[in-house]
C-alpha atoms as a PDB file:
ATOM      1  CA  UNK A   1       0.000   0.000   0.000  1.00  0.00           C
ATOM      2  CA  UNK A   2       0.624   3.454  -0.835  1.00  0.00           C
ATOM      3  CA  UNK A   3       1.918   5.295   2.036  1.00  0.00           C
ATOM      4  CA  UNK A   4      -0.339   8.357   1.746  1.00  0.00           C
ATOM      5  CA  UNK A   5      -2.827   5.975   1.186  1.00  0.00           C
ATOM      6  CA  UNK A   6      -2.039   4.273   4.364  1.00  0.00           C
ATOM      7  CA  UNK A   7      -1.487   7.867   6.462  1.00  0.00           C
ATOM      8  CA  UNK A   8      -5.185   8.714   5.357  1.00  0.00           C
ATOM      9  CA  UNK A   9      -6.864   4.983   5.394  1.00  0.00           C
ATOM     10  CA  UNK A  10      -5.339   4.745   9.755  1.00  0.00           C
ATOM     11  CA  UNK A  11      -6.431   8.468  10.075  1.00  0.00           C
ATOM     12  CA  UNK A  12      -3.079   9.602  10.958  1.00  0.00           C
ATOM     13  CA  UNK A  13      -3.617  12.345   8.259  1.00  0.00           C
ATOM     14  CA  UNK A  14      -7.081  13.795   7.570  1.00  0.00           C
ATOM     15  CA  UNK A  15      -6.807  13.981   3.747  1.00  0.00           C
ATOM     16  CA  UNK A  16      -4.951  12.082   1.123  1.00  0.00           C
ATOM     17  CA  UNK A  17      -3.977  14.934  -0.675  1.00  0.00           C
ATOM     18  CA  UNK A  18      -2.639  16.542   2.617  1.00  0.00           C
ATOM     19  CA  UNK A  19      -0.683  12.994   3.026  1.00  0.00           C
ATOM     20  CA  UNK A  20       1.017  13.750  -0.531  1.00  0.00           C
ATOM     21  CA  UNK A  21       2.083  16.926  -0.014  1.00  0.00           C
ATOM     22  CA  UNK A  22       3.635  15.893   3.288  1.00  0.00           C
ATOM     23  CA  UNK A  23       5.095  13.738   1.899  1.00  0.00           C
ATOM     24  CA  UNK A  24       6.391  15.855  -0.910  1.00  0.00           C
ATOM     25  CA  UNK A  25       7.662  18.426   1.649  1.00  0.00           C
ATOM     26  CA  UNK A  26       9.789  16.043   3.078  1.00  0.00           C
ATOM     27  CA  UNK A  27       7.843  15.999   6.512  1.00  0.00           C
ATOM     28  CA  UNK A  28       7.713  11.774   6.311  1.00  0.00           C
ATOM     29  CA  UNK A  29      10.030   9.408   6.567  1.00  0.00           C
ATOM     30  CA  UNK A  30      10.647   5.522   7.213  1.00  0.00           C
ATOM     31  CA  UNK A  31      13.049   3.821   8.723  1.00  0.00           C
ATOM     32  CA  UNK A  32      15.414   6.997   8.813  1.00  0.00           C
ATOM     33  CA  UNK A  33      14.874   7.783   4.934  1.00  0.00           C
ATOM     34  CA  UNK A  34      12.680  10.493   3.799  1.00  0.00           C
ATOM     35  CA  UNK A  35       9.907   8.983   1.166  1.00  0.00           C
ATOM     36  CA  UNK A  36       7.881  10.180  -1.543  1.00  0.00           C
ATOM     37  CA  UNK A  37       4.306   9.381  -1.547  1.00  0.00           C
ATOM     38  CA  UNK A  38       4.618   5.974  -3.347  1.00  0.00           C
ATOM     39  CA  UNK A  39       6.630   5.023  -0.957  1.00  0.00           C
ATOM     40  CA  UNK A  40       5.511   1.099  -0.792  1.00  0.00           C
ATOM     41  CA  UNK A  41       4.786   0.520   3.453  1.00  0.00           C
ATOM     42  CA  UNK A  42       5.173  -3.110   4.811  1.00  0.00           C
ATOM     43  CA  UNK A  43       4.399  -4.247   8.293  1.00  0.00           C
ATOM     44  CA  UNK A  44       6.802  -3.462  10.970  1.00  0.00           C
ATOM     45  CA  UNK A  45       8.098   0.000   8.860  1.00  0.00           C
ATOM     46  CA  UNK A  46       8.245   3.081  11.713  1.00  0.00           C
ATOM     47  CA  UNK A  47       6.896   6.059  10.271  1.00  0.00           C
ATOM     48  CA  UNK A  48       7.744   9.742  11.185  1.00  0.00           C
ATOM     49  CA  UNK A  49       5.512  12.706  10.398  1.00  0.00           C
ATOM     50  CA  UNK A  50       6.802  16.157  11.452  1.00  0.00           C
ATOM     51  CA  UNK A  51       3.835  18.140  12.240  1.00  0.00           C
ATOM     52  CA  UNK A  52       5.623  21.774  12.285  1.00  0.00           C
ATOM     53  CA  UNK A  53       7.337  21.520  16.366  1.00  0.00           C
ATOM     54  CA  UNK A  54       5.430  18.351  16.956  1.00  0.00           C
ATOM     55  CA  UNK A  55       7.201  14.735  15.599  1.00  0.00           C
ATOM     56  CA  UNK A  56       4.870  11.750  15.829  1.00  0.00           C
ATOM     57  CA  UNK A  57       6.825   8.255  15.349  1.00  0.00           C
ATOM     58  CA  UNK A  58       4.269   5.330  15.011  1.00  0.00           C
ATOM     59  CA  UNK A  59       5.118   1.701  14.134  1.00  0.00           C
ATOM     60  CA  UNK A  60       2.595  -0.075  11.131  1.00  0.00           C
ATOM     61  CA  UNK A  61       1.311  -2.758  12.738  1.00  0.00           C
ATOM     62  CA  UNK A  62      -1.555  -3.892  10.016  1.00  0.00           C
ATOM     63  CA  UNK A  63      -2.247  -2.931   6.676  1.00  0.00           C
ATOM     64  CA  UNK A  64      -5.935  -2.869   5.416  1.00  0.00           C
ATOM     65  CA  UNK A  65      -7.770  -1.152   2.498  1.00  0.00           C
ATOM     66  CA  UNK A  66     -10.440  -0.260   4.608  1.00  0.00           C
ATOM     67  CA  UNK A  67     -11.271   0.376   7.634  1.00  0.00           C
ATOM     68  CA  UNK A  68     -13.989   1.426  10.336  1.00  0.00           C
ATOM     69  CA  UNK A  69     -12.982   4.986  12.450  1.00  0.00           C
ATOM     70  CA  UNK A  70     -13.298   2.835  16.106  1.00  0.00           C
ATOM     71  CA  UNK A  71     -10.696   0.471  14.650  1.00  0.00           C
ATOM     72  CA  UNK A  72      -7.987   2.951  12.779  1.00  0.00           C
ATOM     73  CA  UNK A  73      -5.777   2.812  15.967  1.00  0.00           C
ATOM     74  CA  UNK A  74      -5.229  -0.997  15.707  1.00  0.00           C
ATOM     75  CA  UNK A  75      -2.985   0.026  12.323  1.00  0.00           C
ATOM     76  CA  UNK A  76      -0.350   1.175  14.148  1.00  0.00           C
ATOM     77  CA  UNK A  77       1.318   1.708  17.413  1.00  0.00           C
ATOM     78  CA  UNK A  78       2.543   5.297  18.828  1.00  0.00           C
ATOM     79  CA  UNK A  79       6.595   4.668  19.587  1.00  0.00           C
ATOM     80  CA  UNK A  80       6.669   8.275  20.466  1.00  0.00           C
ATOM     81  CA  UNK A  81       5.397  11.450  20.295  1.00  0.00           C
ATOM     82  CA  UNK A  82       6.951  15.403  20.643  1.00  0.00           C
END
């Protein structure tokens, strides 16, 4: 999957156009490597999203094409956030 595909399906971003241009800014990376928005995400992959001051580091835990709002969460676990 996609990785702004996957930021917007787990509701870590709003928008999937919002996911591409973060990702086009530079703001995401995984695994240490700044990606571009067909970046292909596999389980296990930890994510980083610079929100301006604010860095969120998550870990994917499941990938899914769809997916309720109660269950988004269960995607991915919060490593840290800043």
């Amino acid at each position: 999957m996609r990785i702004d595909k996957y930021l917007k399906v787990s509701r870590l971003i709003k928008r999937r156009t919002v996911a591409n241009e973060a990702c086009d800014g530079a703001h995401v990376s995984v695994n240490g490597k700044v990606v571009k928005a067909s970046y292909d995400v596999k389980e296990g992959d930890v994510i980083e999203i610079k929100f301006g001051q604010r860095t969120l580091r998550v870990r994917v835990t499941d990938l899914r094409e769809h997916v309720g709002k109660a269950d988004a969460s269960s995607m991915f676990e919060v490593l840290s956030q800043e």
